[in-house]
Protein backbone atom coordinates (compact mmCIF):
# COMPACT_ATOMS: atom_id res chain seq x y z
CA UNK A 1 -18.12 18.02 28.91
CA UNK A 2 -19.40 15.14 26.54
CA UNK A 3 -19.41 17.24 23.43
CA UNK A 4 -15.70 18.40 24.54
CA UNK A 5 -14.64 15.01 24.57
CA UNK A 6 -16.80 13.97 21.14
CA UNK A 7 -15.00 16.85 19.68
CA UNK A 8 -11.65 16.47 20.72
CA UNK A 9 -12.02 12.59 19.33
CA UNK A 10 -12.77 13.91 16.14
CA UNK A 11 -9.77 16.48 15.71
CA UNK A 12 -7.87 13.58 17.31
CA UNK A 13 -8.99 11.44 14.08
CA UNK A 14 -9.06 13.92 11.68
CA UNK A 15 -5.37 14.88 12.35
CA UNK A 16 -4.19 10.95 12.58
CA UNK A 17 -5.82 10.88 9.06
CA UNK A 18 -4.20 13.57 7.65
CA UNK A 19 -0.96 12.42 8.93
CA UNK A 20 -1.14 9.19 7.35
CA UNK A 21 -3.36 10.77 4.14
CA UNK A 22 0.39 12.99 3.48
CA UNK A 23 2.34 9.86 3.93
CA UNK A 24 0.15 7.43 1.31
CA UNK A 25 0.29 10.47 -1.18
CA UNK A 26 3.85 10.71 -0.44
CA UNK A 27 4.69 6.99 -1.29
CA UNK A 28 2.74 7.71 -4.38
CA UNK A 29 4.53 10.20 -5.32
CA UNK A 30 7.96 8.71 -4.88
CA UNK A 31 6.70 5.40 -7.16
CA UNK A 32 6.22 7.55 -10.11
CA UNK A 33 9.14 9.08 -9.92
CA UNK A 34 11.67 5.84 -9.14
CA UNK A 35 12.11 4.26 -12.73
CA UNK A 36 10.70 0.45 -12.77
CA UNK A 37 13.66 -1.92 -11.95
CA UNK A 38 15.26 -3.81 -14.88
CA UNK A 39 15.84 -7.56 -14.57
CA UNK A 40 19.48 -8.37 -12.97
CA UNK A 41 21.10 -11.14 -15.24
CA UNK A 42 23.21 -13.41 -12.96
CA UNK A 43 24.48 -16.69 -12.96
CA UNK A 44 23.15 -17.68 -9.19
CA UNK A 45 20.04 -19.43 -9.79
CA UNK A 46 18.77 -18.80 -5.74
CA UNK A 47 16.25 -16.10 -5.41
CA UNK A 48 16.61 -13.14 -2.58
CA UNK A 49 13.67 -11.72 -0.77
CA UNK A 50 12.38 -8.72 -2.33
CA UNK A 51 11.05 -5.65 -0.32
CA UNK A 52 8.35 -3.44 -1.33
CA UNK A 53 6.87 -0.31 0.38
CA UNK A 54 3.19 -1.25 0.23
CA UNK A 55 1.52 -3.52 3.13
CA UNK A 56 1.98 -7.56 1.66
CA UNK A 57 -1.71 -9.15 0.94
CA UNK A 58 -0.87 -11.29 3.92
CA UNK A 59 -0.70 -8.20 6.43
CA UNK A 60 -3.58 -6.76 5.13
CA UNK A 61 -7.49 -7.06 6.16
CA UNK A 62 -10.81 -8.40 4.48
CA UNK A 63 -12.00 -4.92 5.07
CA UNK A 64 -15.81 -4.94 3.90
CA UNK A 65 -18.61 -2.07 4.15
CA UNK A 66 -20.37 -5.07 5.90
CA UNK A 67 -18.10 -5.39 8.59
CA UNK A 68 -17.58 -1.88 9.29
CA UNK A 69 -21.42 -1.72 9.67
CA UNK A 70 -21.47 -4.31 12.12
CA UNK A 71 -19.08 -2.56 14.29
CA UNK A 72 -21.17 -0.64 17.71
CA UNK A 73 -20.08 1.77 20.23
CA UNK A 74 -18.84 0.15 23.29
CA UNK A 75 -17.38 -3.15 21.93
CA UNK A 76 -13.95 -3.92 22.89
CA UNK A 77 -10.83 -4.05 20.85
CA UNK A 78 -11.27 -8.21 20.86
CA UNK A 79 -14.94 -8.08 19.71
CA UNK A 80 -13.80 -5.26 16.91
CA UNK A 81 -10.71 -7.89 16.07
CA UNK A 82 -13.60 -10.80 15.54
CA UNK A 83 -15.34 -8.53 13.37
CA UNK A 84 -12.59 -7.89 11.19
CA UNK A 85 -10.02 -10.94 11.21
CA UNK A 86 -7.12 -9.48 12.27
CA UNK A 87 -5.31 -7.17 14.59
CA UNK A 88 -5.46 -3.57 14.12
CA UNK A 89 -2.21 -1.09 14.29
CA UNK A 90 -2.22 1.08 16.85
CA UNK A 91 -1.54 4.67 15.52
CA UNK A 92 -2.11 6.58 18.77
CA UNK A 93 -2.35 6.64 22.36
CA UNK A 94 -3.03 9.10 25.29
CA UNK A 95 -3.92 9.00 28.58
CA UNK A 96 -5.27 11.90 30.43
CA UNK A 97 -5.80 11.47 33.85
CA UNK A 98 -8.61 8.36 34.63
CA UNK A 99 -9.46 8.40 30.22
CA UNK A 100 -6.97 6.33 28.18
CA UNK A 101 -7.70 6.89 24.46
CA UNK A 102 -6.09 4.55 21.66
CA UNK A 103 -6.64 5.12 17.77
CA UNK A 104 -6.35 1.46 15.91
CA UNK A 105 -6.54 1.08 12.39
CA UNK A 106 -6.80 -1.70 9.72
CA UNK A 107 -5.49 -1.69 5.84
CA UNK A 108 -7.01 -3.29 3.61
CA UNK A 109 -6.58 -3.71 -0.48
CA UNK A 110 -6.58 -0.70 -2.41
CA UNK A 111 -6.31 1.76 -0.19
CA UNK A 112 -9.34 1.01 1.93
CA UNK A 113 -9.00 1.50 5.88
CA UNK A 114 -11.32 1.04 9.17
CA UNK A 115 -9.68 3.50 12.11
CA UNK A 116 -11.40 2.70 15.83
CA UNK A 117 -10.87 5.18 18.53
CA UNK A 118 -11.10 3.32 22.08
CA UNK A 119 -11.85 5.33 25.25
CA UNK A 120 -11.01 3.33 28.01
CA UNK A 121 -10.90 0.07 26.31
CA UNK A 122 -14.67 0.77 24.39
CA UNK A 123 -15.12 1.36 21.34
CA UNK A 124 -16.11 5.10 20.88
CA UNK A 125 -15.84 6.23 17.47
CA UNK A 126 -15.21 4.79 14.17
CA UNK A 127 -14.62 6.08 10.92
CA UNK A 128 -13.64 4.11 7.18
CA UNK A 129 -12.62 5.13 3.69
CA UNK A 130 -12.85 2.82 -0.15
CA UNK A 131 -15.04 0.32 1.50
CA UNK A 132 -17.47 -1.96 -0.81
């Protein structure tokens, strides 16, 4: 029953990452393709918020090989959160019967990422990519 469950975490994980691995290739994608914006030339001297489809530097983690290695099965989601510095985004949730599984993840710069899978509130799995 305990491999089931190991196993079904991992095609859990392995099938959040590929959704969000189409998505980030995706974005690429599209930023080739859009042709770089020219300078507007107006009169108005204030300045408008600009948007951009990458995370801000200010929404995204201090992700560090480090860290990640310091993070243990059965911590909870505050302990991870102390680890890292900031709050994870949850990507998934389920809840079959008693077991409540959540998936959180955290961005960091270039592309690098820390997903935590939490089985009733523990930590149970973790997995990373582009750490240093």
């Amino acid at each position: 029953m305990k491999n089931l469950l190991n196993l079904g975490f991992v095609v859990l994980l392995l099938v959040v990452l590929g959704c969000n691995c189409q998505k980030k290739l995706q974005d690429i994608a599209d930023q080739s393709k859009s042709p770089s914006p020219t300078p507007a030339t107006s009169s108005n001297t204030s300045s408008s918020p600009t948007t951009s489809s990458t995370p801000s530097t200010s929404t995204l983690a201090d992700l560090t090989k480090a860290k990640y290695d310091q993070l243990k099965n059965g911590m909870t989601y505050q302990e991870v959160v102390d680890i890292l510095g900031k709050e994870g985004e949850e990507t998934s949730s389920s809840e079959v019967g008693k077991t409540k599984i959540r998936t959180m993840k955290w961005q960091g710069e270039k592309y690098a990422y820390i997903f935590v899978n939490f089985t009733n509130d523990k930590m149970s799995f973790k997995s990373q990519a582009n750490l240093k």
